[in-house]
N, C-alpha and C. Protein backbone atom coordinates (compact mmCIF):
# COMPACT_ATOMS: atom_id res chain seq x y z
N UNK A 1 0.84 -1.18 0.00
CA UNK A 1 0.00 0.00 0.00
C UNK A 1 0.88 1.25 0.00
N UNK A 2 0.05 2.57 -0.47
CA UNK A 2 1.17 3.66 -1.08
C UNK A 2 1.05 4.07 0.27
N UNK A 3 2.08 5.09 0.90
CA UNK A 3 1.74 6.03 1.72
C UNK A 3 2.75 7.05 1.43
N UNK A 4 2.22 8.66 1.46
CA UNK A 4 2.81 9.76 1.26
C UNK A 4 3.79 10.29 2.12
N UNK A 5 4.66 11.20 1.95
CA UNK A 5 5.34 12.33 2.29
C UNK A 5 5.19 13.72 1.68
N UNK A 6 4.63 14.32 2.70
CA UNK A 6 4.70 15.50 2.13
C UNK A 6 4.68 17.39 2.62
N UNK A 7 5.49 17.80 1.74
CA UNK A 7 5.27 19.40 2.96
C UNK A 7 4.45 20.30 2.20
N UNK A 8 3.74 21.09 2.93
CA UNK A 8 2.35 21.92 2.59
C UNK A 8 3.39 23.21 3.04
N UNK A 9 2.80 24.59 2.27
CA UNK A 9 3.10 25.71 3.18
C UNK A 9 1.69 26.93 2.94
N UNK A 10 2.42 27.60 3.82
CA UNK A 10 1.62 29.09 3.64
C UNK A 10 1.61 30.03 2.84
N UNK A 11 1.13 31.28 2.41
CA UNK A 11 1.71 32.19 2.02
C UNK A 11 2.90 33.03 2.15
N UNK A 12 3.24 32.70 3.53
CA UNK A 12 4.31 33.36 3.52
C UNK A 12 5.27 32.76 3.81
N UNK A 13 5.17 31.44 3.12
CA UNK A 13 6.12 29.86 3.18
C UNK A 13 6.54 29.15 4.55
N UNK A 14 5.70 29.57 5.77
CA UNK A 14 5.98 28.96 6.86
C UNK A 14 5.81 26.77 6.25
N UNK A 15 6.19 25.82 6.91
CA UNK A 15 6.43 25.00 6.14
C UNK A 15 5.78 23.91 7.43
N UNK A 16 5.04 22.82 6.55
CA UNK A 16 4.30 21.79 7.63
C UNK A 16 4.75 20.40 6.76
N UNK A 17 5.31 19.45 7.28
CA UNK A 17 5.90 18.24 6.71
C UNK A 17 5.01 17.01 7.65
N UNK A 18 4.60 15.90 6.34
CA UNK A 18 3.55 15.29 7.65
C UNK A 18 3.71 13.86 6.60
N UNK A 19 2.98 13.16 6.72
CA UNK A 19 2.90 11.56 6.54
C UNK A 19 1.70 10.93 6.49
N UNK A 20 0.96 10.24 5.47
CA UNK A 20 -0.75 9.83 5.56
C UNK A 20 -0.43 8.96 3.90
N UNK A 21 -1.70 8.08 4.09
CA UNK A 21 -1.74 7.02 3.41
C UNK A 21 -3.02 7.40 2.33
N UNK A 22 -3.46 8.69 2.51
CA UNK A 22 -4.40 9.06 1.59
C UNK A 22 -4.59 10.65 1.76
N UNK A 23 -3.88 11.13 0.90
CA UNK A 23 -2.74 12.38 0.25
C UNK A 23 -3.91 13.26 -0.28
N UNK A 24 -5.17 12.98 -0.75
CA UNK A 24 -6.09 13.61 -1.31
C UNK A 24 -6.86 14.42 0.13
N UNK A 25 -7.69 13.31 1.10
CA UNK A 25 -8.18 13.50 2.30
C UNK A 25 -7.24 14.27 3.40
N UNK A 26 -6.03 14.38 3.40
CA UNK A 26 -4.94 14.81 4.30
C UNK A 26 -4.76 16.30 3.58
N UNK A 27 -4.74 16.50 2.53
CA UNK A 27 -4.86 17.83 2.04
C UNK A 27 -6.28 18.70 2.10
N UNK A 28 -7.03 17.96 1.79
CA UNK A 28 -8.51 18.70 2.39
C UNK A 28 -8.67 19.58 3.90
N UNK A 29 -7.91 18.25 4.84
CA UNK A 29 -8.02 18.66 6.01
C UNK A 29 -7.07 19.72 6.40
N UNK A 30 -6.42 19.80 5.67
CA UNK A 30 -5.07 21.15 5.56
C UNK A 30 -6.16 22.46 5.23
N UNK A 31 -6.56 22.18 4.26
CA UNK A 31 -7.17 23.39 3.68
C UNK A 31 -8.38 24.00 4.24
N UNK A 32 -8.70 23.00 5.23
CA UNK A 32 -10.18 23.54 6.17
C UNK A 32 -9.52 23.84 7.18
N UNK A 33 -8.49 23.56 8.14
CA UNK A 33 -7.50 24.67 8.60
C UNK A 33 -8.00 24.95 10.26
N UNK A 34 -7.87 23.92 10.94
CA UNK A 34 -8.90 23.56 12.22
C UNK A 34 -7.85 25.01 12.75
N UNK A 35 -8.40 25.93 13.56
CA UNK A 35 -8.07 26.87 14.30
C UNK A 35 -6.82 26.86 14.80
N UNK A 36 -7.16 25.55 15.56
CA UNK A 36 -6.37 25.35 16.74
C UNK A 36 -4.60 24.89 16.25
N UNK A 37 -4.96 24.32 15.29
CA UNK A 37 -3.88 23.65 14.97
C UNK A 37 -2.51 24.47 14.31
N UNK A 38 -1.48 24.07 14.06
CA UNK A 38 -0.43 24.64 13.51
C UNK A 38 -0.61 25.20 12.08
N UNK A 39 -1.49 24.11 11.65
CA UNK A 39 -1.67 24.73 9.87
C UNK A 39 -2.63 25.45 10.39
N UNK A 40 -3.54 25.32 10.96
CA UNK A 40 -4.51 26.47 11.36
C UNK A 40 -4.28 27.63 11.15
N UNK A 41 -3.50 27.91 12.50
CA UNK A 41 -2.99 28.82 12.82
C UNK A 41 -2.32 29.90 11.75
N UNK A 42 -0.75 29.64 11.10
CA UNK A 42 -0.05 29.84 10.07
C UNK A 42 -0.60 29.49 8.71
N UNK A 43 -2.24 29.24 8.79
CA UNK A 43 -2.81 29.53 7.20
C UNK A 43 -1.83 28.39 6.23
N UNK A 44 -1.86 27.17 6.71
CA UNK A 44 -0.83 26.54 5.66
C UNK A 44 -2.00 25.31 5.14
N UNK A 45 -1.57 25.55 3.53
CA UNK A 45 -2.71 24.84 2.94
C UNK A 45 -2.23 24.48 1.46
N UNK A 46 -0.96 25.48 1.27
CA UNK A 46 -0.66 24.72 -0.65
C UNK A 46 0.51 23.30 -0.33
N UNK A 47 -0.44 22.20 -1.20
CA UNK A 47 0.35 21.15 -1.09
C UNK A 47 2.03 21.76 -2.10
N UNK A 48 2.99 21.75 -1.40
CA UNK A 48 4.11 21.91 -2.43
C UNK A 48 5.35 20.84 -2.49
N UNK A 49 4.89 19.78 -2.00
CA UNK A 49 6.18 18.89 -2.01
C UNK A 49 5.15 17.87 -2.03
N UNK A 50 5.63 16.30 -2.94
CA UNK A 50 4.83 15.01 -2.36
C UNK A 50 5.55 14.22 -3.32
N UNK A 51 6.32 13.32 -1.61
CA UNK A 51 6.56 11.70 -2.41
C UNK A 51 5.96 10.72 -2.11
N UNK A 52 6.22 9.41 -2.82
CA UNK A 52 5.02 8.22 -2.74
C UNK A 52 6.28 7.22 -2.00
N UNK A 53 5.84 6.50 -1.45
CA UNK A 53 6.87 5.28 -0.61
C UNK A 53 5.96 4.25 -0.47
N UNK A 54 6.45 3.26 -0.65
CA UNK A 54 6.29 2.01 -0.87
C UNK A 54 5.24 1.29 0.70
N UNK A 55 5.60 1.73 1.56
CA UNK A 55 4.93 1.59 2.79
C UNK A 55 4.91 2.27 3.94
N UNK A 56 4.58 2.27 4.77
CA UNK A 56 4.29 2.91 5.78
C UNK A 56 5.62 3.82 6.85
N UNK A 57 6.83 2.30 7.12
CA UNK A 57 7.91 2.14 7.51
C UNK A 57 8.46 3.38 6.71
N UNK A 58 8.53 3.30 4.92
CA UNK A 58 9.38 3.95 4.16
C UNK A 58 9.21 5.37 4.42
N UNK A 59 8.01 5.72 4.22
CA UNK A 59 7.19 7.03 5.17
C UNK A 59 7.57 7.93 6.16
N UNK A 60 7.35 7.07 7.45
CA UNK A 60 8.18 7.56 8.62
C UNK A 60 9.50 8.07 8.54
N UNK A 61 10.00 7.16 8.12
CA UNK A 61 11.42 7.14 7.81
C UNK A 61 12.19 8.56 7.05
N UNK A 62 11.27 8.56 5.93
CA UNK A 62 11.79 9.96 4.81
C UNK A 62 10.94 11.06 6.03
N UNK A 63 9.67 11.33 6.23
CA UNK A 63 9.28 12.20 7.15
C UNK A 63 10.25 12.60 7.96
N UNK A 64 10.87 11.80 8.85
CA UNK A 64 11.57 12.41 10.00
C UNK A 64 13.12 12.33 9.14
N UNK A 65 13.77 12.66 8.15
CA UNK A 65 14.53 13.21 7.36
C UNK A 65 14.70 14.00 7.38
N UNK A 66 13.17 14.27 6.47
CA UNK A 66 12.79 15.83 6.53
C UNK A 66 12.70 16.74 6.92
N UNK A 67 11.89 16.45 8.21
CA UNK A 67 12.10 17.07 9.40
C UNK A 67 13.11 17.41 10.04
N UNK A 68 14.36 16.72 9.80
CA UNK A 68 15.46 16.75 10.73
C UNK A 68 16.55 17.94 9.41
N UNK A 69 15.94 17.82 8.55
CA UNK A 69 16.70 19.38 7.37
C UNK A 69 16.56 20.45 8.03
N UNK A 70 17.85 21.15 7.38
CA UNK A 70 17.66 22.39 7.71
C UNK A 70 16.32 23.42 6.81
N UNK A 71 15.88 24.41 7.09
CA UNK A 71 15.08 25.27 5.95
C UNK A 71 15.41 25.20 4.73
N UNK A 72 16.60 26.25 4.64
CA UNK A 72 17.19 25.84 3.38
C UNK A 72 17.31 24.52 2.06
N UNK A 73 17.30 23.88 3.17
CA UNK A 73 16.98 22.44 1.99
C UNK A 73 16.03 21.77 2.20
N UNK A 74 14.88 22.15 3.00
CA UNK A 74 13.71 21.87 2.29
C UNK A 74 13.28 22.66 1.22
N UNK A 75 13.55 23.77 1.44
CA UNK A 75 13.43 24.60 -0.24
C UNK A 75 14.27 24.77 -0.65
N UNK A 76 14.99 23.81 -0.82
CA UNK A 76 16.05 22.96 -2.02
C UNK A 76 15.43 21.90 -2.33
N UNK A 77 14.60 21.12 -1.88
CA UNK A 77 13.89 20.29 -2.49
C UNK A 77 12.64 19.99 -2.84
N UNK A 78 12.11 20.99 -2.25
CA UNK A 78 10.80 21.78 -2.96
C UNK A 78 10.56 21.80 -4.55
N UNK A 79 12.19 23.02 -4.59
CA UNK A 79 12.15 24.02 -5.85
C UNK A 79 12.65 22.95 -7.00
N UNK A 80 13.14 22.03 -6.20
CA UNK A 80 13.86 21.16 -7.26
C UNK A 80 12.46 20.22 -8.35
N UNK A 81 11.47 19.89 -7.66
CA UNK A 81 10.71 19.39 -8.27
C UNK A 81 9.45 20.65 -8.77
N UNK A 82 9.46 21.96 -7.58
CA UNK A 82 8.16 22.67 -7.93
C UNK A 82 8.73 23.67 -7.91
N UNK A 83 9.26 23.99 -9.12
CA UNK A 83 10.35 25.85 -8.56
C UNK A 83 9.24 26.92 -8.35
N UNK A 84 8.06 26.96 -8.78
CA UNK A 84 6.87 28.13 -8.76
C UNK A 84 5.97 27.39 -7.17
N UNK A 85 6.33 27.05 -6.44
CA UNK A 85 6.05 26.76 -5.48
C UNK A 85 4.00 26.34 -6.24
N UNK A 86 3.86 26.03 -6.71
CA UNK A 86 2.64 25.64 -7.51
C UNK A 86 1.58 24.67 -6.04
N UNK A 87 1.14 24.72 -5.87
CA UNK A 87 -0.18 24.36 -4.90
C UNK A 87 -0.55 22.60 -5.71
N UNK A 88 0.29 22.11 -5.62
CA UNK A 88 -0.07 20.87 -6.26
C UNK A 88 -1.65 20.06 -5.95
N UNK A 89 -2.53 20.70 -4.69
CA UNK A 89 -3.29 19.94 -4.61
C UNK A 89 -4.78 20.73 -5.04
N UNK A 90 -4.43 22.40 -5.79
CA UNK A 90 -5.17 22.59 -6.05
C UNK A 90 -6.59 21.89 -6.66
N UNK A 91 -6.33 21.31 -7.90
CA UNK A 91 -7.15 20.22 -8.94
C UNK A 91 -8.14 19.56 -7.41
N UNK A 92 -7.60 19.12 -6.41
CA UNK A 92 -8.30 18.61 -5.86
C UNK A 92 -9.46 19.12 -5.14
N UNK A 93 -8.67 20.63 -4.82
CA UNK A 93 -9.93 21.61 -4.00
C UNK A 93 -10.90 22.00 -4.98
N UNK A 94 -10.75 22.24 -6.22
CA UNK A 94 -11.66 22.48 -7.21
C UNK A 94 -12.76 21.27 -7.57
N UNK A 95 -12.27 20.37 -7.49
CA UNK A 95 -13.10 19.06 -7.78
C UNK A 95 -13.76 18.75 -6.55
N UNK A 96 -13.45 19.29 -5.23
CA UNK A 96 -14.28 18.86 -4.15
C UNK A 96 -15.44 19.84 -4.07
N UNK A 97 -15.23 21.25 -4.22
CA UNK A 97 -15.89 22.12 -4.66
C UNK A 97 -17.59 21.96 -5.14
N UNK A 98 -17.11 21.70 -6.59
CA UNK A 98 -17.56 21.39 -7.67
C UNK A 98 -18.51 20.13 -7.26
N UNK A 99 -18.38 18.99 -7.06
CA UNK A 99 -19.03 18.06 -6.67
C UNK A 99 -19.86 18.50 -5.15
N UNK A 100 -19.23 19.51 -4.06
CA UNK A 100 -20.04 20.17 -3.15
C UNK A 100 -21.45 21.05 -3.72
N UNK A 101 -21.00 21.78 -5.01
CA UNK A 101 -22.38 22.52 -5.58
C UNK A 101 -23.06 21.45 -6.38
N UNK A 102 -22.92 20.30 -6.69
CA UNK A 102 -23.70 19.13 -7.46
C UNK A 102 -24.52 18.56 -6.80
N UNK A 103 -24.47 18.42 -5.26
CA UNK A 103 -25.22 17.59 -4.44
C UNK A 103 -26.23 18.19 -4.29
């Protein structure tokens, strides 16, 4: 089974790195932005980084990598795959949208 890695940021690129096995639903919940929470809080909601790993183990593993980078090279490896910092999960908020005004 797939499970993700991936870092979301803000507008003003504060940076949230996290781990979930369904990358579509984990970005939603980014983008509704519970108060309380860190993405809440710091408005962080554009998916801009996402890798796929083989399992769960592989996951953890690259996550706390990541985590353990300095700034700088997480946006070194951001830019390397998304240099326009592009909201990769837009397509998805539009299609949830969209199927929200259908019902």
């Amino acid at each position: 089974m797939a499970y993700y890695v991936y870092i979301m940021s803000s507008p003003s690129r504060t940076l949230y790195t996290g781990v979930t096995k369904d990358i579509v639903r984990r970005v939603h919940e980014h983008q509704g932005g519970a108060s309380g929470s860190f993405t809440g809080r710091y408005r962080i909601r554009h998916l801009v980084y996402l890798e796929e790993t083989a399992g769960v183990r592989e996951a953890i593993a690259r996550e706390k990598q990541l985590k353990g980078w300095t700034r700088s090279k997480k946006i070194a490896v951001i830019e390397s795959s998304n240099p326009a910092w592009r909201d990769l999960g837009e397509d998805w908020a539009k299609e949830r949208d969209s199927s929200l005004r259908s019902e």
